[in-house]
Protein backbone atom coordinates (compact mmCIF):
# COMPACT_ATOMS: atom_id res chain seq x y z
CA UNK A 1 -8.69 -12.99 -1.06
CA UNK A 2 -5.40 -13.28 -1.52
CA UNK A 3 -2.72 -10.90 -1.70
CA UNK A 4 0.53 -9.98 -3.35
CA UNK A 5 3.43 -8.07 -2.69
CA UNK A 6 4.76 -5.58 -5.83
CA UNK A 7 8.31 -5.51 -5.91
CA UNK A 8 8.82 -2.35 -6.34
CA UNK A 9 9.27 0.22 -2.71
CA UNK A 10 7.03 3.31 -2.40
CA UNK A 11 8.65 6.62 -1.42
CA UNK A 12 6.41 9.44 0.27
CA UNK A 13 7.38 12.31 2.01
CA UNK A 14 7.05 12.68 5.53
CA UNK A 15 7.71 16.66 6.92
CA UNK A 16 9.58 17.12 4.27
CA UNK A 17 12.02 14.11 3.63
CA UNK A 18 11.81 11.75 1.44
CA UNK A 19 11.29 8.11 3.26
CA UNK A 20 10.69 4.47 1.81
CA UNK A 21 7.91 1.68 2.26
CA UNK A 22 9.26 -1.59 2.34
CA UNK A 23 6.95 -4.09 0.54
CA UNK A 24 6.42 -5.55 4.85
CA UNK A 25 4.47 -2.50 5.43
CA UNK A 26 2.14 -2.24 2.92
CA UNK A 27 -0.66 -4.33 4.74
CA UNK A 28 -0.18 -1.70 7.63
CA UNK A 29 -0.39 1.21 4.81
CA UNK A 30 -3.64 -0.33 4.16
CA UNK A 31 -5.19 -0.43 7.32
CA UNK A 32 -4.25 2.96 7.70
CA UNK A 33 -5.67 4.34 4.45
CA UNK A 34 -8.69 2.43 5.18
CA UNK A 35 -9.57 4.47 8.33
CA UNK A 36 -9.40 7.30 6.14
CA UNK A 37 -11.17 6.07 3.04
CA UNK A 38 -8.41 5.59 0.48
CA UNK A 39 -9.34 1.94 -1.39
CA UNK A 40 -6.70 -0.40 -1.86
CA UNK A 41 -7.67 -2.09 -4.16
CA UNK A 42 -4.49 -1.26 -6.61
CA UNK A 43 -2.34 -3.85 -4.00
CA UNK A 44 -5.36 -6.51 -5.14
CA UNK A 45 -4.77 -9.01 -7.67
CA UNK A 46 -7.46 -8.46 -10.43
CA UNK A 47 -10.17 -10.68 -10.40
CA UNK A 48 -13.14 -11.35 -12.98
CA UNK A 49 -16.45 -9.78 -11.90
């Protein structure tokens, strides 16, 4: 599966300021949110069934 980058930077918050997510760090978002259940598939490119 292959996997592409969105151009666009995510801001969260983080104790109360506002930080960014460089496009880099999404794979390691991932891994993250996958040891706590989140899917991610929205970073997928869509695929027929």
């Amino acid at each position: 599966m292959e996997l592409f980058m969105p151009v666009k930077i995510i801001y969260f918050k983080e104790g109360g300021s506002v930080k960014r997510l460089l496009p880099e760090r999404y794979l390691e978002l991932g891994r993250v949110l996958n040891m706590i259940g989140f899917d991610m598939n929205i970073f997928a490119e869509p695929r027929a069934p």
